[in-house]
Protein backbone atom coordinates (compact mmCIF):
# COMPACT_ATOMS: atom_id res chain seq x y z
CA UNK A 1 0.00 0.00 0.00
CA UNK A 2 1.19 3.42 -0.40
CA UNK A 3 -0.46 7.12 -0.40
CA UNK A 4 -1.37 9.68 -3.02
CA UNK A 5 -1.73 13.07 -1.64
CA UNK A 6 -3.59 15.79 -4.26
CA UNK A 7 -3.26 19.04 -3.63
CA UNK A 8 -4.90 22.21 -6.22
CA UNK A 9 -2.85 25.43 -5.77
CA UNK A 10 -3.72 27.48 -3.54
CA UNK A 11 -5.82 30.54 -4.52
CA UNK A 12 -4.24 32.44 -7.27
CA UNK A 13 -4.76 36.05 -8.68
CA UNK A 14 -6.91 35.69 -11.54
CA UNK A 15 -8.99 32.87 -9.03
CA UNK A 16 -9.49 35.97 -6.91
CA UNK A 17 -10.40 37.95 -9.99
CA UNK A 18 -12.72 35.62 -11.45
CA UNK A 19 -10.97 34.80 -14.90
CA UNK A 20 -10.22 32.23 -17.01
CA UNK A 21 -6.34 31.72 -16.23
CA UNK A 22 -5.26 28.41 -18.54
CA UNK A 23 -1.51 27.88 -19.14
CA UNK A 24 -1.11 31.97 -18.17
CA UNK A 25 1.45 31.88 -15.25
CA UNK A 26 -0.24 34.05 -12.29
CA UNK A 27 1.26 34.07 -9.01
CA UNK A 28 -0.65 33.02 -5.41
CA UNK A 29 -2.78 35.39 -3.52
CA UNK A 30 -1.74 36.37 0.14
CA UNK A 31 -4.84 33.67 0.88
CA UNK A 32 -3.47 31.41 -1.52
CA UNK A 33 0.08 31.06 0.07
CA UNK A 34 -1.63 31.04 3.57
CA UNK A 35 -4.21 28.06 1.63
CA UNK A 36 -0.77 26.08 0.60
CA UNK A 37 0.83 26.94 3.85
CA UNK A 38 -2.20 25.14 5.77
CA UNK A 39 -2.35 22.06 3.72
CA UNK A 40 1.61 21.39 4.93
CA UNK A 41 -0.03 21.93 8.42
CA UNK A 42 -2.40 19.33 7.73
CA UNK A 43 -0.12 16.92 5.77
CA UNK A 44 2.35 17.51 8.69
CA UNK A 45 0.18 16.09 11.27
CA UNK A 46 -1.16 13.51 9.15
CA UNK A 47 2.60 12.26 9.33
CA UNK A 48 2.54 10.42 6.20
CA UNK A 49 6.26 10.67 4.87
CA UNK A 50 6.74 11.51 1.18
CA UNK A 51 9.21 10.53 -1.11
CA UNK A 52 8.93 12.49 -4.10
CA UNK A 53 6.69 15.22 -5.44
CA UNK A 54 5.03 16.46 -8.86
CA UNK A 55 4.14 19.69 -9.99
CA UNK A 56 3.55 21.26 -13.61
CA UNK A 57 6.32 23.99 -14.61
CA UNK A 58 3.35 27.05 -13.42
CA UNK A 59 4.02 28.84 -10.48
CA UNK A 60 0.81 29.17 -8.94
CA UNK A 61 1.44 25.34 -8.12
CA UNK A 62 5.49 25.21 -7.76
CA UNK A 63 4.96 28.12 -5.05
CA UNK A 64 1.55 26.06 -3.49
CA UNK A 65 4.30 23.46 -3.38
CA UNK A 66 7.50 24.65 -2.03
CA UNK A 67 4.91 26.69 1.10
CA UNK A 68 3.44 23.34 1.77
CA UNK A 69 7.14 21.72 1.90
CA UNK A 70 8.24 24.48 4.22
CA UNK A 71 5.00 24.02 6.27
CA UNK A 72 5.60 20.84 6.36
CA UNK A 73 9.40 20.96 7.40
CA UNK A 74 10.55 18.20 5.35
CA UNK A 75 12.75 18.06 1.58
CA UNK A 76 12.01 16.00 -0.83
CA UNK A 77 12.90 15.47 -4.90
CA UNK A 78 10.63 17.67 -7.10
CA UNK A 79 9.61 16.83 -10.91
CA UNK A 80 8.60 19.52 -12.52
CA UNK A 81 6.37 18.65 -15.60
CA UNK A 82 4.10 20.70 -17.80
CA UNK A 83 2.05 17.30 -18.19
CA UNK A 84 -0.10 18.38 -15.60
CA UNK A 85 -0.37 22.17 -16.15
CA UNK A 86 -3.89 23.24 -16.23
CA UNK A 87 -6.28 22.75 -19.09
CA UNK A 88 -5.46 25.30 -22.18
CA UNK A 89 -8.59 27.97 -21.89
CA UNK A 90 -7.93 28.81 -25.10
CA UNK A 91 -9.30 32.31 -26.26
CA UNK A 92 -10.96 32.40 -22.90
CA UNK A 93 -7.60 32.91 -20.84
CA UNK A 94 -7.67 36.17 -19.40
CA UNK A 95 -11.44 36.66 -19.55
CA UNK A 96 -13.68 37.34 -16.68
CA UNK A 97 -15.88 34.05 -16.40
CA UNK A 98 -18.87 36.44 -15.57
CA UNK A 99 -18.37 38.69 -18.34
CA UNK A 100 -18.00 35.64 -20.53
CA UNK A 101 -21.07 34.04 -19.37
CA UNK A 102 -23.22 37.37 -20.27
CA UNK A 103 -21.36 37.35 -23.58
CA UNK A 104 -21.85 33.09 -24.31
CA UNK A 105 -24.48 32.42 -22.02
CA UNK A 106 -24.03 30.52 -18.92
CA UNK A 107 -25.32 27.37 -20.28
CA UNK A 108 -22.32 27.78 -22.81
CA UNK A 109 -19.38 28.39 -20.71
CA UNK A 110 -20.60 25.65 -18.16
CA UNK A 111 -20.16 23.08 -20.98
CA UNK A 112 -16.59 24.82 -21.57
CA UNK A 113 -15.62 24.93 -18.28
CA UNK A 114 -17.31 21.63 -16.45
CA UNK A 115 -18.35 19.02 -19.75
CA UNK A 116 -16.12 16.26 -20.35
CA UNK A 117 -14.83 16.55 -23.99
CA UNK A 118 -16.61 20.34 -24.95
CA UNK A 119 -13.64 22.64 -25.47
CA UNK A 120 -13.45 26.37 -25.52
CA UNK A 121 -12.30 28.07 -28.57
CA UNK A 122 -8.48 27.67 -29.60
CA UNK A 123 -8.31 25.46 -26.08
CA UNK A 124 -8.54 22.21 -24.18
CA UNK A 125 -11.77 20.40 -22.89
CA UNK A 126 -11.19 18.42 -20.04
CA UNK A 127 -10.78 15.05 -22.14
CA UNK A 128 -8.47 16.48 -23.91
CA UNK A 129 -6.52 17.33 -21.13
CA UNK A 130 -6.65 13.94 -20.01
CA UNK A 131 -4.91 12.48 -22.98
CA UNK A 132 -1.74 14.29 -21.51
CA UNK A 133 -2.19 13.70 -17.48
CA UNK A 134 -3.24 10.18 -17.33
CA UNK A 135 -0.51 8.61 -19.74
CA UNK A 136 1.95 10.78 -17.64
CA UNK A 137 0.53 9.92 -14.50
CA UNK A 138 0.45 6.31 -15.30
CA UNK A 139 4.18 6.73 -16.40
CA UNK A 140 5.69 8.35 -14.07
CA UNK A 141 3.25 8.64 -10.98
CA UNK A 142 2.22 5.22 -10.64
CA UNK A 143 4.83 3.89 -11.36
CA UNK A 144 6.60 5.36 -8.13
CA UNK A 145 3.25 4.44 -6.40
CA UNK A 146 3.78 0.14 -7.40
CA UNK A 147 7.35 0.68 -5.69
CA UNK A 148 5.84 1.76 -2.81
CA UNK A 149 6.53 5.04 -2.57
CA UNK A 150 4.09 7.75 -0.87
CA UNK A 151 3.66 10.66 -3.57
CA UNK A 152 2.26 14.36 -3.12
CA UNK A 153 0.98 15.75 -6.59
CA UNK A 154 0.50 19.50 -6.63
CA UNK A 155 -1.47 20.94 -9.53
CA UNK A 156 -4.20 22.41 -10.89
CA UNK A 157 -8.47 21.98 -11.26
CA UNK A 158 -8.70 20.32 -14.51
CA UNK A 159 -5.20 18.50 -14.65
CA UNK A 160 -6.30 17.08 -11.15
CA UNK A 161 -10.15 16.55 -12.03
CA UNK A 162 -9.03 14.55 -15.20
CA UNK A 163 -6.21 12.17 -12.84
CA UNK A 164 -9.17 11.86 -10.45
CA UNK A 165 -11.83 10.78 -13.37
CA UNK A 166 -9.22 8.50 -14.25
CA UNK A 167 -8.53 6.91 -10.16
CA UNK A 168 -12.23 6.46 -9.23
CA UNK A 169 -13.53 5.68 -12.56
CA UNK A 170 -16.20 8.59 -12.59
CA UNK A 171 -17.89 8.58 -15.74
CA UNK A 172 -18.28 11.42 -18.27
CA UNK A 173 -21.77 12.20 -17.52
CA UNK A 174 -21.08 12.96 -13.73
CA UNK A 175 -17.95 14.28 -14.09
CA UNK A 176 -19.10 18.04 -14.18
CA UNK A 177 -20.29 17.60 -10.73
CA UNK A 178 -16.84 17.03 -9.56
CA UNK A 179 -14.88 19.87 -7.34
CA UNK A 180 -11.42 20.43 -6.40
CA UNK A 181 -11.12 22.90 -3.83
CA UNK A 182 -8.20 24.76 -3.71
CA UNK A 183 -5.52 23.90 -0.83
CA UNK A 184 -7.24 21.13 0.44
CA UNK A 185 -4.96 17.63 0.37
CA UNK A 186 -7.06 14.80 -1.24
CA UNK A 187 -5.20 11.48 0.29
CA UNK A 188 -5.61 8.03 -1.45
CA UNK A 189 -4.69 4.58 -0.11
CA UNK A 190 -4.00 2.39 -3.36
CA UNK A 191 -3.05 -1.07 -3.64
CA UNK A 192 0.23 -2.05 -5.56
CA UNK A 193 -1.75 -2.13 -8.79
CA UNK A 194 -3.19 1.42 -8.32
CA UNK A 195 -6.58 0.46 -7.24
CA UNK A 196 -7.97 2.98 -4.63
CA UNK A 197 -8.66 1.76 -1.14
CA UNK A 198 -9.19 4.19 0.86
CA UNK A 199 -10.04 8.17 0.31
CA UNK A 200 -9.84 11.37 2.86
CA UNK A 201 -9.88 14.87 2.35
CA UNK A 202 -7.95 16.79 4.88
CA UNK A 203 -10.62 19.20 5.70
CA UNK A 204 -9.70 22.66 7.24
């Protein structure tokens, strides 16, 4: 058995603003980097010991990461990979989602921004965004996880909504009802073929 520890950055500026923020490189809020500071709190007294980490190449989530670390008073090796940087908004990135709606329609930009394989102009939808994180995370992630290692995976809504489709089997149609809340570690028990056994969220 070993753990999986999920973790969405913590809130970022353009989160606080409301906009569509994609592969556009925003730094953390003051509440973001107290958010990622927390969730090392909570990971800390957990005591679950890690042995490597994963990130994408954004800082909103190598920041939520290296607070978390410090909270957490503990080093470990970091892999940096733009595999699971957030979905790819597309011509949305920068937009105000409200705006947008008034502009679209809300019934439009929910498909964009919760459907399974509807994708916003010039971007990603969330199953394409899977075709990158899942082959990655089975790569690279699980594979550390079938050695036994305990892994903590910092990154984004959609990157870490598509891994979790993927771990509990949820199925397209009830996938837009899934939410990652930012700064709060999702932990996962799996087996030493992946399967999950056990799930907690670290609530604040």
């Amino acid at each position: 058995m070993a753990y999986l520890c999920l973790i969405r950055h913590g809130e970022s500026l353009w989160n606080a603003e409301n906009r569509f923020t994609g592969w556009v490189d925003v730094p953390l809020t003051d509440k973001g980097r107290k958010e990622a500071m927390h969730a090392g709190e909570l990971l800390k007294k957990e005591g679950i010991k890690f042995d490597v980490a994963y990130t994408s190449v954004l800082s909103r989530a190598i920041e939520t990461l290296e607070l978390c670390l410090k909270s957490m008073q503990v080093n470990m090796p970091i892999i940096k990979d733009a595999h699971l940087n957030e979905r790819h908004y597309g011509d949305l990135q920068g937009l105000n989602k409200a705006e947008t709606a008034k502009r679209y329609g809300d019934e439009q930009v929910h498909l964009w921004r919760r459907s399974y394989d509807v994708a916003p102009p010039n971007g990603e939808s969330l199953k394409d965004t899977q075709k990158r994180t899942v082959p990655f995370f089975e790569n690279c992630i699980l594979t550390d996880i079938k050695m036994g290692k305990n892994v903590l995976v910092v990154a984004h809504g959609n990157s870490l909504r598509s891994i979790v489709m993927y771990l509990e089997k949820i199925s397209e149609k009830d996938i837009p009802l899934l939410e990652i809340p930012t700064g709060v570690p999702i932990v996962y028990e799996l087996d030493s073929e992946g399967n999950v056994k056990s799930k907690k969220l670290l609530e604040r």
